[in-house]
Protein backbone atom coordinates (compact mmCIF):
# COMPACT_ATOMS: atom_id res chain seq x y z
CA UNK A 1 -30.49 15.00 -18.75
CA UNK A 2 -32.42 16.03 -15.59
CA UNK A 3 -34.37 19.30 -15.89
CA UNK A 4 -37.08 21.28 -14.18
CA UNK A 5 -40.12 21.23 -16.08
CA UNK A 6 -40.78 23.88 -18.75
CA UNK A 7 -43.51 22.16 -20.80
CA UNK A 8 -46.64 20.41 -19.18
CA UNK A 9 -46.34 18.09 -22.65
CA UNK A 10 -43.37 16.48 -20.88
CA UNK A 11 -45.61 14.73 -18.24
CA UNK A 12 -48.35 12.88 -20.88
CA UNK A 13 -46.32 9.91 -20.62
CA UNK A 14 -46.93 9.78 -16.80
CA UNK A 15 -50.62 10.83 -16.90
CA UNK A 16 -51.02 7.64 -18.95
CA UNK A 17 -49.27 4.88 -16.53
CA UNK A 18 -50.32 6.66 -13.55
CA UNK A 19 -53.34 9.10 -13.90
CA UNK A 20 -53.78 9.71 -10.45
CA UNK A 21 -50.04 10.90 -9.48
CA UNK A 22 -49.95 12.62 -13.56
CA UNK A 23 -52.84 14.90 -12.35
CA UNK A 24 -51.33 15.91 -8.67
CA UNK A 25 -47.68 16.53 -10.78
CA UNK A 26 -49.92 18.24 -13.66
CA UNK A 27 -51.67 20.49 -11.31
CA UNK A 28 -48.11 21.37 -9.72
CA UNK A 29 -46.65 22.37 -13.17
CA UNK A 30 -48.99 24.24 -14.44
CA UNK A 31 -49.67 25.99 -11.04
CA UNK A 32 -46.13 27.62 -10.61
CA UNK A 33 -44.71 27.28 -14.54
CA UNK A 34 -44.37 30.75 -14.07
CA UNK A 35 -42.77 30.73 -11.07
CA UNK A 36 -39.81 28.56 -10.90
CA UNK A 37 -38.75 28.94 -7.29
CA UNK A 38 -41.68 27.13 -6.50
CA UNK A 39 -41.91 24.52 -9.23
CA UNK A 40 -40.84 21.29 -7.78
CA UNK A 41 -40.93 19.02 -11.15
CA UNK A 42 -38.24 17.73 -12.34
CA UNK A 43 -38.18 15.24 -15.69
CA UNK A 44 -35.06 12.85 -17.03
CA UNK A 45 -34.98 12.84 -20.59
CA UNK A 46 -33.73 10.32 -22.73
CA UNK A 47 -31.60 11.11 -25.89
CA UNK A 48 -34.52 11.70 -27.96
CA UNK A 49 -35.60 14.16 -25.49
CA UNK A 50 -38.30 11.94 -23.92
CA UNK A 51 -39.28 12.21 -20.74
CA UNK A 52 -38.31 9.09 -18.29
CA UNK A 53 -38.42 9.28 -14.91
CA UNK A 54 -40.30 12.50 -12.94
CA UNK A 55 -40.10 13.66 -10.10
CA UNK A 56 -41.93 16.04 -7.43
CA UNK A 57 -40.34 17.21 -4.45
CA UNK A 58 -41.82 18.92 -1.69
CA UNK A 59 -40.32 20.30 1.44
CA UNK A 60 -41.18 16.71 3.43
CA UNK A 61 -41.73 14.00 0.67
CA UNK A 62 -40.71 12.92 -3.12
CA UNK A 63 -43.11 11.51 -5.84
CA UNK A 64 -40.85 9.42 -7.74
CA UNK A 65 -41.75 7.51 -10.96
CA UNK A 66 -40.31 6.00 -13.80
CA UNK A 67 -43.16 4.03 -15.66
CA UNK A 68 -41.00 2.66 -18.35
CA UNK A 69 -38.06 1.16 -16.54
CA UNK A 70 -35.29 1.71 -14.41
CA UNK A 71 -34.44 5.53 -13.80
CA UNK A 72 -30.76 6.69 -14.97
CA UNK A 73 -28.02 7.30 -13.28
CA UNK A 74 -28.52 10.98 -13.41
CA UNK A 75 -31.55 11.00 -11.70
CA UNK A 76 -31.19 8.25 -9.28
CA UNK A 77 -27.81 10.70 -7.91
CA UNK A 78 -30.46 13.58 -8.18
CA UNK A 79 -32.68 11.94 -6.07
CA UNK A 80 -30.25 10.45 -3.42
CA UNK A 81 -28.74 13.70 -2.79
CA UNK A 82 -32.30 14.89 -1.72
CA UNK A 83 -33.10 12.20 0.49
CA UNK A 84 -29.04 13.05 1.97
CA UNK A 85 -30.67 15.99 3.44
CA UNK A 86 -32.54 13.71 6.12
CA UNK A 87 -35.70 15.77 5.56
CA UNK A 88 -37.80 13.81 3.36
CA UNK A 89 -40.45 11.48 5.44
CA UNK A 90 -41.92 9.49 2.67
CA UNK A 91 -41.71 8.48 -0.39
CA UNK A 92 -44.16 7.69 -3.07
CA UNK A 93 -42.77 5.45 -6.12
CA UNK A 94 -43.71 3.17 -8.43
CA UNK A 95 -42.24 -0.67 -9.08
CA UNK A 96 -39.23 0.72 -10.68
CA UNK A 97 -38.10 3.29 -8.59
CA UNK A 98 -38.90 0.95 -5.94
CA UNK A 99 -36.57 -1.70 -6.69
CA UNK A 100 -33.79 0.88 -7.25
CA UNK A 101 -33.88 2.50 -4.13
CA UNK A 102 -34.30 -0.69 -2.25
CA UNK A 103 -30.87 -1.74 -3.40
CA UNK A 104 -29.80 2.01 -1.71
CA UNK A 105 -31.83 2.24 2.09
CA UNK A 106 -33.83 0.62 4.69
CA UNK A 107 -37.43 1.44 4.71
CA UNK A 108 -40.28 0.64 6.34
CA UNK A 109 -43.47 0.28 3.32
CA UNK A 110 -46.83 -0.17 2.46
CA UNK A 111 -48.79 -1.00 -0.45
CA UNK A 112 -51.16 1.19 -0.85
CA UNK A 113 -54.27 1.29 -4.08
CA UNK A 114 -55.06 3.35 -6.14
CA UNK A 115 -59.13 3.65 -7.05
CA UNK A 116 -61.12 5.24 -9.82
CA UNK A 117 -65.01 5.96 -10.74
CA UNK A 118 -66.42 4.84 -14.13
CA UNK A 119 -70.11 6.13 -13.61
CA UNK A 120 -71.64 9.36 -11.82
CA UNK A 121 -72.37 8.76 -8.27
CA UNK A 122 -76.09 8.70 -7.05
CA UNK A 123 -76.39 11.63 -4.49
CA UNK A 124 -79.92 11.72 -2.40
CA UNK A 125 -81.12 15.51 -1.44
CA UNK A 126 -79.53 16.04 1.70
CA UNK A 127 -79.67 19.28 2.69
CA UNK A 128 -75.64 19.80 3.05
CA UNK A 129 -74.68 23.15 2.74
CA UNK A 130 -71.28 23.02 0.47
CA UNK A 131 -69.16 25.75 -0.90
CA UNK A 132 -66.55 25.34 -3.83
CA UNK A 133 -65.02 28.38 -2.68
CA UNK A 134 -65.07 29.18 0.59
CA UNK A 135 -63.33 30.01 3.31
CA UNK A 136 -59.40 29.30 2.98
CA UNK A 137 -58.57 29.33 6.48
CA UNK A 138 -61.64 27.22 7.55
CA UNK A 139 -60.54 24.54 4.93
CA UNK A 140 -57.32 24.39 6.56
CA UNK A 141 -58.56 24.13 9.61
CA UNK A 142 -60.67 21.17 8.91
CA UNK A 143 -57.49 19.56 6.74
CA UNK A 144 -55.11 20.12 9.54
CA UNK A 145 -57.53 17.45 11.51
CA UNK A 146 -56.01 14.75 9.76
CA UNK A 147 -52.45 15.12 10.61
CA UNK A 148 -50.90 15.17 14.15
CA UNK A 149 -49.68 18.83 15.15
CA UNK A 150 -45.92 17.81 13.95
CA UNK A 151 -47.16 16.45 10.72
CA UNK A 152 -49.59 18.89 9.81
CA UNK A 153 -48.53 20.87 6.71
CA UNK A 154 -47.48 24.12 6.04
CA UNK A 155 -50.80 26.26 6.57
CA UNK A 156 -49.21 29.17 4.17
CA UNK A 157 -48.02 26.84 1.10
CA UNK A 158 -51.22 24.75 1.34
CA UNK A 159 -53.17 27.67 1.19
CA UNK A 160 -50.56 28.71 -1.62
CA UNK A 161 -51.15 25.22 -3.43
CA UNK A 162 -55.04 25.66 -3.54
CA UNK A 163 -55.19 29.24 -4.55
CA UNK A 164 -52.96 28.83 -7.35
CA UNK A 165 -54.50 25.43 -8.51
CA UNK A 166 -58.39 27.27 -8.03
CA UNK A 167 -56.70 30.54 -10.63
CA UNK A 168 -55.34 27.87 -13.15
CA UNK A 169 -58.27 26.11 -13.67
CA UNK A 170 -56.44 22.86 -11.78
CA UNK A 171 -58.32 23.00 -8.59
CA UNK A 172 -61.72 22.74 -6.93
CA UNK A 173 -62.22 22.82 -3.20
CA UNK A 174 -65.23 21.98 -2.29
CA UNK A 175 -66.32 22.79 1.82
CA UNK A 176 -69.30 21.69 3.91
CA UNK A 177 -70.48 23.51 6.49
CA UNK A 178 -72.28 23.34 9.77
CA UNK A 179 -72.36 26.86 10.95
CA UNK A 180 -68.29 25.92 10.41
CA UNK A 181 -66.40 23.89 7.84
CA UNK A 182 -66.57 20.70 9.35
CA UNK A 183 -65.55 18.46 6.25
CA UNK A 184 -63.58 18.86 2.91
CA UNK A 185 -63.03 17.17 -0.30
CA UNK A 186 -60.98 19.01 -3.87
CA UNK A 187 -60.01 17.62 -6.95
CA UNK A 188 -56.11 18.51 -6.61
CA UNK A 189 -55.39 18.25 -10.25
CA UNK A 190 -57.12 17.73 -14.21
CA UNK A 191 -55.66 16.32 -17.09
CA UNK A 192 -57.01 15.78 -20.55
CA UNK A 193 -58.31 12.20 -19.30
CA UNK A 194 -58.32 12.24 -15.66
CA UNK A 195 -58.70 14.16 -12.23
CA UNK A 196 -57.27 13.32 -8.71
CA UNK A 197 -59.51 13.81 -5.87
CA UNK A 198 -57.49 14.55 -2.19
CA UNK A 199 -57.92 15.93 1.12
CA UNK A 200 -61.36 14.59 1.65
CA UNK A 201 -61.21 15.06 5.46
CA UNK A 202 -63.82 15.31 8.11
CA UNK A 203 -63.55 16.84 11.62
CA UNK A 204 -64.01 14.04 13.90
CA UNK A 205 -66.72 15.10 16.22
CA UNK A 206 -68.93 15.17 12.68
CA UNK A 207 -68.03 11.69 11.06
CA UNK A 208 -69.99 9.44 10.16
CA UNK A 209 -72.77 11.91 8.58
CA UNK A 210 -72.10 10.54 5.38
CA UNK A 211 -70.02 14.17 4.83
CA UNK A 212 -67.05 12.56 3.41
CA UNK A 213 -68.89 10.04 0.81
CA UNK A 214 -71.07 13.18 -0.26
CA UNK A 215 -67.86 15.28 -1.29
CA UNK A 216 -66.15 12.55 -2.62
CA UNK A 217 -69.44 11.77 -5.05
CA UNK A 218 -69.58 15.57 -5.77
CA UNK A 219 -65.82 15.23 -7.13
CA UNK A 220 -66.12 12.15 -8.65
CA UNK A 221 -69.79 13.56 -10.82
CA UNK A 222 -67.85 16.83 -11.85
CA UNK A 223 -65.35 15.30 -13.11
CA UNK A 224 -67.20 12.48 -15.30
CA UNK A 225 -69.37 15.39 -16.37
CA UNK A 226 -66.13 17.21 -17.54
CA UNK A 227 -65.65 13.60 -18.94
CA UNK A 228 -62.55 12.80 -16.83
CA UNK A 229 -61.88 10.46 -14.96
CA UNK A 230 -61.92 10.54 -10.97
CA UNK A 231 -58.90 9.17 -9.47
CA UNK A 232 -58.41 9.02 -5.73
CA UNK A 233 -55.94 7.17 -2.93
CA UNK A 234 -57.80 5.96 0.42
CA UNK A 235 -56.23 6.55 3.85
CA UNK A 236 -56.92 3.19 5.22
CA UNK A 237 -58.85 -0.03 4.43
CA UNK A 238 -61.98 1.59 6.26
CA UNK A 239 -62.26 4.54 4.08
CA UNK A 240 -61.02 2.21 0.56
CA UNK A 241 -64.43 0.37 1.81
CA UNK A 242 -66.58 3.18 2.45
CA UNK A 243 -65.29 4.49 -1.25
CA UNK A 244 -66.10 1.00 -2.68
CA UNK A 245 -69.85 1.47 -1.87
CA UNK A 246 -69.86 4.82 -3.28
CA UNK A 247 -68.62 3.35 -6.78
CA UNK A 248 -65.04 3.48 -6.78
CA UNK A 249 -63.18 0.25 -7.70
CA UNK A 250 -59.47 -0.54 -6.67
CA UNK A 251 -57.34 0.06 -9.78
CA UNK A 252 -53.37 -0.35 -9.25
CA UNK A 253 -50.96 -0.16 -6.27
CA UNK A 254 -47.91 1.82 -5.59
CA UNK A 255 -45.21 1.96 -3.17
CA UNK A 256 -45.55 4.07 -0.08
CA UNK A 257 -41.75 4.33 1.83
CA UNK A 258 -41.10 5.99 5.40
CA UNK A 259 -39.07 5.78 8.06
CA UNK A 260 -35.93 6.40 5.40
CA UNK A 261 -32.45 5.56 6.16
CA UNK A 262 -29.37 4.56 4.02
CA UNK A 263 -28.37 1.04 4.32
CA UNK A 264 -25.21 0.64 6.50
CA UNK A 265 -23.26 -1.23 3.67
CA UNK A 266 -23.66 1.61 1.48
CA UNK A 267 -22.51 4.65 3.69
């Protein structure tokens, strides 16, 4: 059975295979329980009433994982009626849902890591001016930099995202400032054990100011002090390296699919 969630309980399965995508799904659940029109998680149960297989699906991309083997039937038809709809860019999966929709469409794909912190972060006096809640509209601004104008997201339901992930206790956005926001970091989502650190972007007329690595620590040492721990996904093999030094160590891959189309045997 295939339903959207109504219990955050549901997800402690996938917080344990995969803390980093358990706290982004996490923060999403308990950010619009209440409001179901925007919920976006979906669970398969088992017979039991275990969870399976979970799913989050935005308006341009799908988190799909099934940590425990192959998803069902159910969800797989679930899932391939979304990606019908020719609006989904990317997809993020683990080695399961992976091999299943391999068998389905042609994909271009990367491998990309997962990281995590064991041990606060050493963070010299600086000076930085930083705000954990700031301006929501400058934030933006500064997150918009990372994306080309056609791929930049939604500036209402980002806004949306952070504002009801700040009220439910999910969310931190942290902001530096140079007379302007001119770099960001927020931890996206908490669970019991871990937290997932995102949008750490800098405008690019101030990189390389160390901006990026600062917000990043300031993340990571909140939450080890809240005695989680910091999760995070790098953009590239520059920035993986730049996290390495900071004390991050390369945990786990996953599956990163784009360029989506249905195999021509199956239509």
């Amino acid at each position: 059975m295939i339903k959207l969630i109504d219990d955050v309980k549901l997800l402690d399965p996938l917080c344990e295979a995969e803390p980093y995508f358990g706290s982004i799904f996490t923060s999403a659940a308990v950010s619009f329980m209440d409001d179901p029109e925007l919920l976006s998680i979906w669970v398969e149960l088992d017979k039991e009433g275990r969870a399976r297989s979970f799913l989050n699906a935005s308006a341009d991309s799908l988190m799909f994982f099934s940590p425990f083997g192959l998803p069902g039937m159910e969800m797989m038809l679930f899932v391939t009626n979304i990606l019908s709809s020719g609006k989904i860019q990317s997809v993020d999966c683990d080695e399961y849902c992976y091999r299943v929709l391999n068998n389905i469409y042609d994909f271009d794909i990367e491998n990309a890591v997962q990281m995590f912190a064991e041990n606060r972060i050493d963070m010299p006096e600086n000076g930085f001016e930083v705000s954990s809640f700031g301006n929501f509209d400058e934030a933006f601004s500064v997150t918009k930099a990372a994306f080309g104008e056609e791929e930049s997201p939604s500036a209402e339901l980002w806004k949306l995202k952070m504002v009801r992930g700040v009220l439910k206790g999910q969310t931190t956005l942290f902001t530096l400032h140079k007379d302007t926001a001119v770099s960001t970091a927020c931890i996206r989502g908490r669970t019991e054990k871990a937290g997932a650190i995102t949008s750490v972007v800098t405008l690019p007329e101030h990189r390389n100011n160390g901006y990026a690595s600062y917000l990043t620590a300031l993340c990571a040492n909140m939450l080890i002090d809240e005695h989680r721990t910091p999760w995070l996904v790098p953009a590239n093999p520059k920035v993986q390296k730049m996290y390495e030094k900071i004390g991050f160590t390369a945990a786990k891959n996953y599956y990163y699919l784009y360029n989506i189309k249905e195999k021509e045997e199956t239509k």
